[in-house]
Each structure stands twice: as C-alpha cells, then as structure tokens.
C-alpha atoms as a PDB file:
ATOM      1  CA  UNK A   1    -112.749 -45.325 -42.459  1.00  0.00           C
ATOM      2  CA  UNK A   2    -108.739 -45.558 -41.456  1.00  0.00           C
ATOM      3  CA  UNK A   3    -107.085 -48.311 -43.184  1.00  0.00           C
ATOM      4  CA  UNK A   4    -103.511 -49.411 -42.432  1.00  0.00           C
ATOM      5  CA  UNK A   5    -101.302 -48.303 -44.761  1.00  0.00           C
ATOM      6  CA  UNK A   6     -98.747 -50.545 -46.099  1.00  0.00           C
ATOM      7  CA  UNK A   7     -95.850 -48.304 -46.542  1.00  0.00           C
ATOM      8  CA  UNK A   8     -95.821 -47.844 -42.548  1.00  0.00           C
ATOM      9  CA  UNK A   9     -94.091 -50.738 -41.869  1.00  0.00           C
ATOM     10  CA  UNK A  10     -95.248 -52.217 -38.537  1.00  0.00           C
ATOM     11  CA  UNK A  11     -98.211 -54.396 -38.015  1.00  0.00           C
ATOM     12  CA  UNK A  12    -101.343 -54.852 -40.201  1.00  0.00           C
ATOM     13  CA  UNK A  13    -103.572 -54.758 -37.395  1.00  0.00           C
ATOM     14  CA  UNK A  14    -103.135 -51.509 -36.617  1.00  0.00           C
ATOM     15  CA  UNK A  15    -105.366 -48.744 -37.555  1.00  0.00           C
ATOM     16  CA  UNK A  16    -103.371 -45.458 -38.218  1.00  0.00           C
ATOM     17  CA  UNK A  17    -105.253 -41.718 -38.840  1.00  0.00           C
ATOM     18  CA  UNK A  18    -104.922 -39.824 -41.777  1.00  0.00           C
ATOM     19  CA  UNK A  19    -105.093 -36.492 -42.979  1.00  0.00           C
ATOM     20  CA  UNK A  20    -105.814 -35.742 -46.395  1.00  0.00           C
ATOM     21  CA  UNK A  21    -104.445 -33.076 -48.519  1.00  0.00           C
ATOM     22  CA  UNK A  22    -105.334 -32.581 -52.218  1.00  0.00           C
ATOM     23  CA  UNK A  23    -101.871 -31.916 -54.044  1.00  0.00           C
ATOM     24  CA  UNK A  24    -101.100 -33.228 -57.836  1.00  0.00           C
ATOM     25  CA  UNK A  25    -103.332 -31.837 -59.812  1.00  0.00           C
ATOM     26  CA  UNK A  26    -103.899 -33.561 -63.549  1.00  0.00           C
ATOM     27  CA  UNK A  27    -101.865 -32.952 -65.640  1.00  0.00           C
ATOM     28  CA  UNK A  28     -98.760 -33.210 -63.139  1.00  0.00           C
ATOM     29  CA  UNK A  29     -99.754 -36.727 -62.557  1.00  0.00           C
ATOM     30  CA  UNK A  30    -100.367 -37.351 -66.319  1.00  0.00           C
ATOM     31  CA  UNK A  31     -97.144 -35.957 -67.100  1.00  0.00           C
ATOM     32  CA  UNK A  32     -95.525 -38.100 -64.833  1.00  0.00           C
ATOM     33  CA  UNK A  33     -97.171 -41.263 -65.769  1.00  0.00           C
ATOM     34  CA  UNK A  34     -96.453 -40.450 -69.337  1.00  0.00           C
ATOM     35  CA  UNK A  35     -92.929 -39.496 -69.436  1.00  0.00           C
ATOM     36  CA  UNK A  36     -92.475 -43.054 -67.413  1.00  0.00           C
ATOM     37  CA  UNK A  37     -93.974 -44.980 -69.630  1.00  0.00           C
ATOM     38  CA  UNK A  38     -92.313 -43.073 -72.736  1.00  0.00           C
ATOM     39  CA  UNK A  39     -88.976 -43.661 -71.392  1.00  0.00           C
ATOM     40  CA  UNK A  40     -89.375 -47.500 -70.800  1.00  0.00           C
ATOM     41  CA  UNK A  41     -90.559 -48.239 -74.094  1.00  0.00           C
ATOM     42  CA  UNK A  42     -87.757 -45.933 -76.107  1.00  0.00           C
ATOM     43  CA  UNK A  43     -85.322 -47.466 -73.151  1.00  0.00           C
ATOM     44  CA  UNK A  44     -86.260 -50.937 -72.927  1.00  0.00           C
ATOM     45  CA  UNK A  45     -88.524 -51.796 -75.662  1.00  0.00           C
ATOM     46  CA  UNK A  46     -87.955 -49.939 -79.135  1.00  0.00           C
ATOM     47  CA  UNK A  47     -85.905 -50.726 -81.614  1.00  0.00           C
ATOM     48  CA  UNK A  48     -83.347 -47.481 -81.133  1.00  0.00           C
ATOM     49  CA  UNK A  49     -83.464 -47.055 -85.258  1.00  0.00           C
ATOM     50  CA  UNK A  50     -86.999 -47.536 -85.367  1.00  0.00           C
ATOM     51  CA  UNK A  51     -89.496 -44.199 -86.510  1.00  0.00           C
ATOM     52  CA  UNK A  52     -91.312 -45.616 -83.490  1.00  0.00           C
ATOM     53  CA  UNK A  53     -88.285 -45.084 -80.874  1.00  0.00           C
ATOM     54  CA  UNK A  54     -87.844 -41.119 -82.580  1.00  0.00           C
ATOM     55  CA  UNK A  55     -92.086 -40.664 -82.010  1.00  0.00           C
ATOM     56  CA  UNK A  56     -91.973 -41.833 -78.975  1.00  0.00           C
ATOM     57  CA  UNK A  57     -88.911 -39.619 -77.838  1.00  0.00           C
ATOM     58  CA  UNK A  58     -90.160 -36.428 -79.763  1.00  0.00           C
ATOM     59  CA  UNK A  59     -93.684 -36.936 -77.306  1.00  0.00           C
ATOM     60  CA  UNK A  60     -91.434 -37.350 -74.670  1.00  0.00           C
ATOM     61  CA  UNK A  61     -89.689 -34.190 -75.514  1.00  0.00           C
ATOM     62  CA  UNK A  62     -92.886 -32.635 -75.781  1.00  0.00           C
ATOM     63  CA  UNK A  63     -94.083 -33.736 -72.518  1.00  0.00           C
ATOM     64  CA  UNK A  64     -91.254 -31.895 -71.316  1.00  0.00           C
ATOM     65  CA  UNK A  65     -91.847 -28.875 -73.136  1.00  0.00           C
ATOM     66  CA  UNK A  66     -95.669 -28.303 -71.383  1.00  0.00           C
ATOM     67  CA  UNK A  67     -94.055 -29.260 -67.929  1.00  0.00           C
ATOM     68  CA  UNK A  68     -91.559 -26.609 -67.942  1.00  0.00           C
ATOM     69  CA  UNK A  69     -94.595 -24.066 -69.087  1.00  0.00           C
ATOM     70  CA  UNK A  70     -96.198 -25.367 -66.479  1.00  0.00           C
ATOM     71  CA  UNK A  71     -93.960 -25.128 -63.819  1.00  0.00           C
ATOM     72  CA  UNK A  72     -94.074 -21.261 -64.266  1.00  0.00           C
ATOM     73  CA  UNK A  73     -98.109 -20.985 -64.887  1.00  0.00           C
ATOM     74  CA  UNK A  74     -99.551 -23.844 -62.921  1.00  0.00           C
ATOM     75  CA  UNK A  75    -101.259 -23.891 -59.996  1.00  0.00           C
ATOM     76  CA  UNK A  76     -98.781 -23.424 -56.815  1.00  0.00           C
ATOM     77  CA  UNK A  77     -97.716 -26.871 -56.010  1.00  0.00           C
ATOM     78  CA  UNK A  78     -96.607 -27.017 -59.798  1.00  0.00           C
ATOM     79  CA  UNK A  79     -94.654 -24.384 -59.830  1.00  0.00           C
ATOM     80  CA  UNK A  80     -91.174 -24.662 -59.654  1.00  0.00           C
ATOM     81  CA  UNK A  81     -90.947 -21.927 -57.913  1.00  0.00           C
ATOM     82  CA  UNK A  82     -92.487 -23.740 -54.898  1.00  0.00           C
ATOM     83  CA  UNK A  83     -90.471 -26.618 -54.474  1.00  0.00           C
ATOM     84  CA  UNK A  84     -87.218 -24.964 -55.648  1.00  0.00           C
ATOM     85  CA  UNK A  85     -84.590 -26.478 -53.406  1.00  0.00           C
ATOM     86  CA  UNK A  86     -81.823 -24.365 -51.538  1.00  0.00           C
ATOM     87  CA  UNK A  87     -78.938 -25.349 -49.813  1.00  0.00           C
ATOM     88  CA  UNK A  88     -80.462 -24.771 -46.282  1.00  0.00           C
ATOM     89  CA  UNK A  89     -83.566 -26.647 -47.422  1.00  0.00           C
ATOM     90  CA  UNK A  90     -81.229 -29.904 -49.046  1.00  0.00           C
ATOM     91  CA  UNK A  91     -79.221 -29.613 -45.309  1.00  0.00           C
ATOM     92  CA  UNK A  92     -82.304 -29.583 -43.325  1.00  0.00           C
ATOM     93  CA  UNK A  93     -83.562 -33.048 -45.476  1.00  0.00           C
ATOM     94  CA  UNK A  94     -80.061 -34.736 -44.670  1.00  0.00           C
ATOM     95  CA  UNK A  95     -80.194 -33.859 -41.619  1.00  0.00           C
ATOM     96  CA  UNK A  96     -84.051 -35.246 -41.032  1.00  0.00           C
ATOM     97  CA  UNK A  97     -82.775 -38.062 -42.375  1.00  0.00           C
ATOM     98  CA  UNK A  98     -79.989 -38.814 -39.925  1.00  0.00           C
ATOM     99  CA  UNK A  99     -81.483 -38.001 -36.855  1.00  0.00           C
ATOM    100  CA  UNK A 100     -84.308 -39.923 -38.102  1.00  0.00           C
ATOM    101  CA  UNK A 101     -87.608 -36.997 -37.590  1.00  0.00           C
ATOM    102  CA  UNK A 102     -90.129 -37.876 -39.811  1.00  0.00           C
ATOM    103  CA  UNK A 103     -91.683 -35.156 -41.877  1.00  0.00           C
ATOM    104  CA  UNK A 104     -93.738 -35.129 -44.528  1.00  0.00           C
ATOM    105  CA  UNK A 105     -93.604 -32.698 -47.248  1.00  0.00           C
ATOM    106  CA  UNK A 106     -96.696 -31.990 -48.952  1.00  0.00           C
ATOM    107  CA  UNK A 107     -94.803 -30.810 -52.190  1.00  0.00           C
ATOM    108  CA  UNK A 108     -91.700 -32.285 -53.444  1.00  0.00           C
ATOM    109  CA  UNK A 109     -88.803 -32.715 -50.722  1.00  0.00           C
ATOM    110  CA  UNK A 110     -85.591 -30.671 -51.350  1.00  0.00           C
ATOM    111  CA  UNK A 111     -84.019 -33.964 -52.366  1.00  0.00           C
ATOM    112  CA  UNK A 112     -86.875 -34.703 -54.879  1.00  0.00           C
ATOM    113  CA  UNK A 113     -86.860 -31.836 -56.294  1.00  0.00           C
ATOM    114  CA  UNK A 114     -83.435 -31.726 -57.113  1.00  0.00           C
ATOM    115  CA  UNK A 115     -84.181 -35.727 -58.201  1.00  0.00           C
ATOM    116  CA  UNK A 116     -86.672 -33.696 -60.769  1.00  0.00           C
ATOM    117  CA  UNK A 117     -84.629 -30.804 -62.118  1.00  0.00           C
ATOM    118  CA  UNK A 118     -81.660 -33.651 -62.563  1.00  0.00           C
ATOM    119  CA  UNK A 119     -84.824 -35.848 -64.843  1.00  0.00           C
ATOM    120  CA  UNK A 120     -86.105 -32.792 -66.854  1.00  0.00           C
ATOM    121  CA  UNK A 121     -82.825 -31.592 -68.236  1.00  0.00           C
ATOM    122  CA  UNK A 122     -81.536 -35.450 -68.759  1.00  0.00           C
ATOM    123  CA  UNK A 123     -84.466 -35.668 -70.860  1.00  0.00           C
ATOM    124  CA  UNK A 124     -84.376 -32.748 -72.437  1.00  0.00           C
ATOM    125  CA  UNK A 125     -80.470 -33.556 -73.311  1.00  0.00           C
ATOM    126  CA  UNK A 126     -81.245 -37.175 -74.497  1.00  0.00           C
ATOM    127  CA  UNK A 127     -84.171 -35.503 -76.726  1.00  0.00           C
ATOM    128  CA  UNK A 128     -81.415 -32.686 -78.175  1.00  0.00           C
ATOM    129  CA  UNK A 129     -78.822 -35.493 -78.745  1.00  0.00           C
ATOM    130  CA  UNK A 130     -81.188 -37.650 -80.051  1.00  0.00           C
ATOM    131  CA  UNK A 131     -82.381 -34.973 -82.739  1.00  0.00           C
ATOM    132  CA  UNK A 132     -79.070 -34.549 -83.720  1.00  0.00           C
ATOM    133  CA  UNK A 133     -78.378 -37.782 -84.640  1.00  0.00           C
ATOM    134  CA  UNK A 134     -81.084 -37.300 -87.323  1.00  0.00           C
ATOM    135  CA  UNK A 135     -79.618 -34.439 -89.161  1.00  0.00           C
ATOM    136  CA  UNK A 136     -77.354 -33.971 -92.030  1.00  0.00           C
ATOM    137  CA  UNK A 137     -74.844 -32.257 -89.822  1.00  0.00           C
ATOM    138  CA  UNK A 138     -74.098 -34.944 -86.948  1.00  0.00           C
ATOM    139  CA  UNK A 139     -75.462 -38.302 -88.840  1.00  0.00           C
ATOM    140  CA  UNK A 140     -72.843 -41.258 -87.814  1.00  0.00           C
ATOM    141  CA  UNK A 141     -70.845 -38.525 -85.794  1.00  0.00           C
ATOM    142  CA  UNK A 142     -69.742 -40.668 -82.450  1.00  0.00           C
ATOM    143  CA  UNK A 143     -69.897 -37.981 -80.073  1.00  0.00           C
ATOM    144  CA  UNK A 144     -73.353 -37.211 -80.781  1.00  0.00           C
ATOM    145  CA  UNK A 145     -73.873 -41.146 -80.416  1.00  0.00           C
ATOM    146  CA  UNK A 146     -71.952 -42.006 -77.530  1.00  0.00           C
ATOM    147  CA  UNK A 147     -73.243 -38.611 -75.434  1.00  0.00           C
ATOM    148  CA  UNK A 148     -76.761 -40.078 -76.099  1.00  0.00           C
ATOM    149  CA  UNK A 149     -75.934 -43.244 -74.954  1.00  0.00           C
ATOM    150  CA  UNK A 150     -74.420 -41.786 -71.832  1.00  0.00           C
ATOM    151  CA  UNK A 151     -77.538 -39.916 -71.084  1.00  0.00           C
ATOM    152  CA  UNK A 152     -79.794 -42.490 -71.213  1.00  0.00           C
ATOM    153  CA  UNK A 153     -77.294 -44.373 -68.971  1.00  0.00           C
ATOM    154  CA  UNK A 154     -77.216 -41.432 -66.684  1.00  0.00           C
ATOM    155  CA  UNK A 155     -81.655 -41.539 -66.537  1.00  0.00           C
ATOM    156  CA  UNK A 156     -82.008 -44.841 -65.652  1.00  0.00           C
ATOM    157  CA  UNK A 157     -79.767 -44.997 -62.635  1.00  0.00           C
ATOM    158  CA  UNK A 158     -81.465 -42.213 -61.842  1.00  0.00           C
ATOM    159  CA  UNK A 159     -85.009 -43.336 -62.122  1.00  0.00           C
ATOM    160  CA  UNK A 160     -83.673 -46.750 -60.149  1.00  0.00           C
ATOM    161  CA  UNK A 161     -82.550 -44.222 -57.522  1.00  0.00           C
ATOM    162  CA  UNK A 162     -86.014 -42.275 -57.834  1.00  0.00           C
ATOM    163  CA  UNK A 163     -87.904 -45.265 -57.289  1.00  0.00           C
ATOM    164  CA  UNK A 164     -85.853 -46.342 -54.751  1.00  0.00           C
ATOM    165  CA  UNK A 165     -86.007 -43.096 -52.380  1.00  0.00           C
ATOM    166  CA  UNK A 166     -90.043 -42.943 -52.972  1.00  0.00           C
ATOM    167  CA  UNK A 167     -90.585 -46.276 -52.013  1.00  0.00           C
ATOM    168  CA  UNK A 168     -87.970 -45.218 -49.165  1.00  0.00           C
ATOM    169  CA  UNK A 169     -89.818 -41.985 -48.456  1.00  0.00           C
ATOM    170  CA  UNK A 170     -93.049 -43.544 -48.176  1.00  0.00           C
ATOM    171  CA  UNK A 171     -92.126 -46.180 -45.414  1.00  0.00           C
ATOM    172  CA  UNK A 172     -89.771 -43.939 -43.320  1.00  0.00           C
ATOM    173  CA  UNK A 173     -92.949 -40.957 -43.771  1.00  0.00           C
ATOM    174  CA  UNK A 174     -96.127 -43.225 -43.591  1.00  0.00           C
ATOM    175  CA  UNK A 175     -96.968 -41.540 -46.878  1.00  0.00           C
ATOM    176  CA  UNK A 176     -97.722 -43.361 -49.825  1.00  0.00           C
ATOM    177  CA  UNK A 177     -96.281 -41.520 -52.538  1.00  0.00           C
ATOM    178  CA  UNK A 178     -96.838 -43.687 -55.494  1.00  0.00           C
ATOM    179  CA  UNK A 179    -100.303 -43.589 -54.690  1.00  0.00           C
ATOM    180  CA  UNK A 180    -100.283 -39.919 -54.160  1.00  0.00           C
ATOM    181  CA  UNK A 181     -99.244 -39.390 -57.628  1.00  0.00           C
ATOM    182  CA  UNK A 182    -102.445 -41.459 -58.813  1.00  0.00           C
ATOM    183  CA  UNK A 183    -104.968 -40.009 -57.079  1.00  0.00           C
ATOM    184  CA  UNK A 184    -103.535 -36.490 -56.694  1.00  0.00           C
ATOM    185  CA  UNK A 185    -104.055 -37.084 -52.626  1.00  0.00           C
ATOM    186  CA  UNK A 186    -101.730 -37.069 -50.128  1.00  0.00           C
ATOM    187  CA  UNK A 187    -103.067 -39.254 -46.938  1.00  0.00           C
ATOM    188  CA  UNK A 188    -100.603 -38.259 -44.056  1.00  0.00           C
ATOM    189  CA  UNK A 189    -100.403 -39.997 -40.563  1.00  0.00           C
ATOM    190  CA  UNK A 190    -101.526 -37.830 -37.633  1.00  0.00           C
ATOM    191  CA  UNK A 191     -98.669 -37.225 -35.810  1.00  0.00           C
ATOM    192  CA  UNK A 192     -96.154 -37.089 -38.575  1.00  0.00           C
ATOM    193  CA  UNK A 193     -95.070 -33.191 -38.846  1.00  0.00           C
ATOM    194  CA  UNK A 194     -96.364 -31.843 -42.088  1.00  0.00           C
ATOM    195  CA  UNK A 195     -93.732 -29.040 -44.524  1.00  0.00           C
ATOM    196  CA  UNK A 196     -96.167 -26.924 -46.273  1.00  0.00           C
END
C-alpha cells in the first residue's frame, strides 16, 4: 500500500504513488555503511596513536581497494563507468536545480558522483599518508603529519556536505535516499521524471 513519504515535504495526509526500482546491490550498500562507520570511529572516536585507529584505517583502505575493483566488474549501476559525470551532465544538474525540475536519478546524480570520486581518493590519500607516518622513512616528519591532518579535515566537510545534499536531494526529489541505500530500493513518486 502507498505510504507518505517523509522526505516529500507537504502534508502527512497525503497518499503519494511510487515506483520501485531495484538499484544498490550488496555489497555497494555494505561498502557504504562500512566505510561510514570506519571513518567516524578513526575520526571521532580512536585514539589517533592507537593499533586500533591504524586497523581500523587499513580496513578502511581495504574497503576502498574492493570498491574501486568493483566499480570496473560490478554489475552496471556499480560501475563507474555508469555514473561517470561530464561537464554537460554536472550543467544539466545545476541547472535542474535552479529552475527547480525535479528529477530523479536512479544512479548517482552528476553532482554525487563527483561527491564520490572526491570521497574515494580522500580516503585513499588519508590511508597513504597515514601509512607513511608508520615507516622508518617519514616517522615524526611534519609534512606527512600535517597533510594527514588536512585530509581528514578535507573528508569531513565533505561528508557534512554529503549528508547535507542527500537529505536535500531526497526532499526536493520525493526520494528517500538514505533509505535507498538500506534496502537497495529506490521508491520514486509518479510524476517525478526518472534519469536512467
């Protein structure tokens, strides 16, 4: 049966249709889930000298590894190749977004997209500088140091702004993306034109 969603923003009483389109498939969403929860703990809840913090980063790092594999061997919507955003496709976004149309991409948006290439190699540079700091070669050297501290800067504000634009997304699109990236589904609202 329809439900209201939520994210739609008007009234609860209202009963909006929805189309439903199978997307995420497992290991996309456990990667996802993962890598969040591995960067909050080694960014808000390690000790950053703890064997704990470098475990928890070296998963992290590993997490990152497989995702990149599987962005070239996955199944379609995984593939980088799918959601790889051009200029034209960034343009058209912006411009959705100021003249207000509501679309709803089934993949990641151009913007998202380049929200997840900008995550992936921030990770994958905060899991390189952190190495270093563990070898003979750059132990105590402050570059090393103060470029990892940077980065990790750099990954929150850009999971804040992340969070913010899904939650965003979701009420301006009647799509519930959070949601979407539990259960793998994404329920669209008839009448909201769908990107393939």
């Amino acid at each position: 049966m329809p439900r209201a969603d939520p994210f739609k923003g008007s009234a609860p009483q209202r009963i909006f249709k929805m189309t439903h389109h199978k997307i995420w498939d497992p290991f996309v969403r456990l990667f996802h889930w993962s890598v969040a929860a591995g960067f909050i703990a080694n960014a808000l809840l390690t000790d950053d000298d703890s064997k704990l913090h470098e475990w928890i980063g070296y998963a992290v790092l590993a997490l990152v590894g497989l995702r990149i594999l599987w962005g070239l061997v996955g199944p379609k919507r995984a593939r980088f190749s799918s959601f790889f955003p051009t200029k034209t496709s960034v343009m058209e976004q912006l411009s959705d977004l100021a003249t207000r149309r509501r679309k709803a991409h089934l993949g990641h948006t151009p913007l998202g997209a380049l929200m997840i290439f900008n995550l992936l190699l921030s990770l994958l540079a905060i899991g390189l500088t952190g190495w270093l700091m563990t070898t003979n070669t750059f132990w105590g050297v402050e570059w090393v140091e103060d470029a990892h501290e940077a980065l990790v800067t750099w990954a929150e504000i850009s999971v804040v702004l992340h969070i913010a634009a899904v939650v965003w997304e979701s009420r301006r699109t009647g799509v519930n993306l959070p949601q979407a990236m539990i259960t793998g589904t994404k329920r669209v609202p008839d009448g909201v034109k769908i990107v393939p």
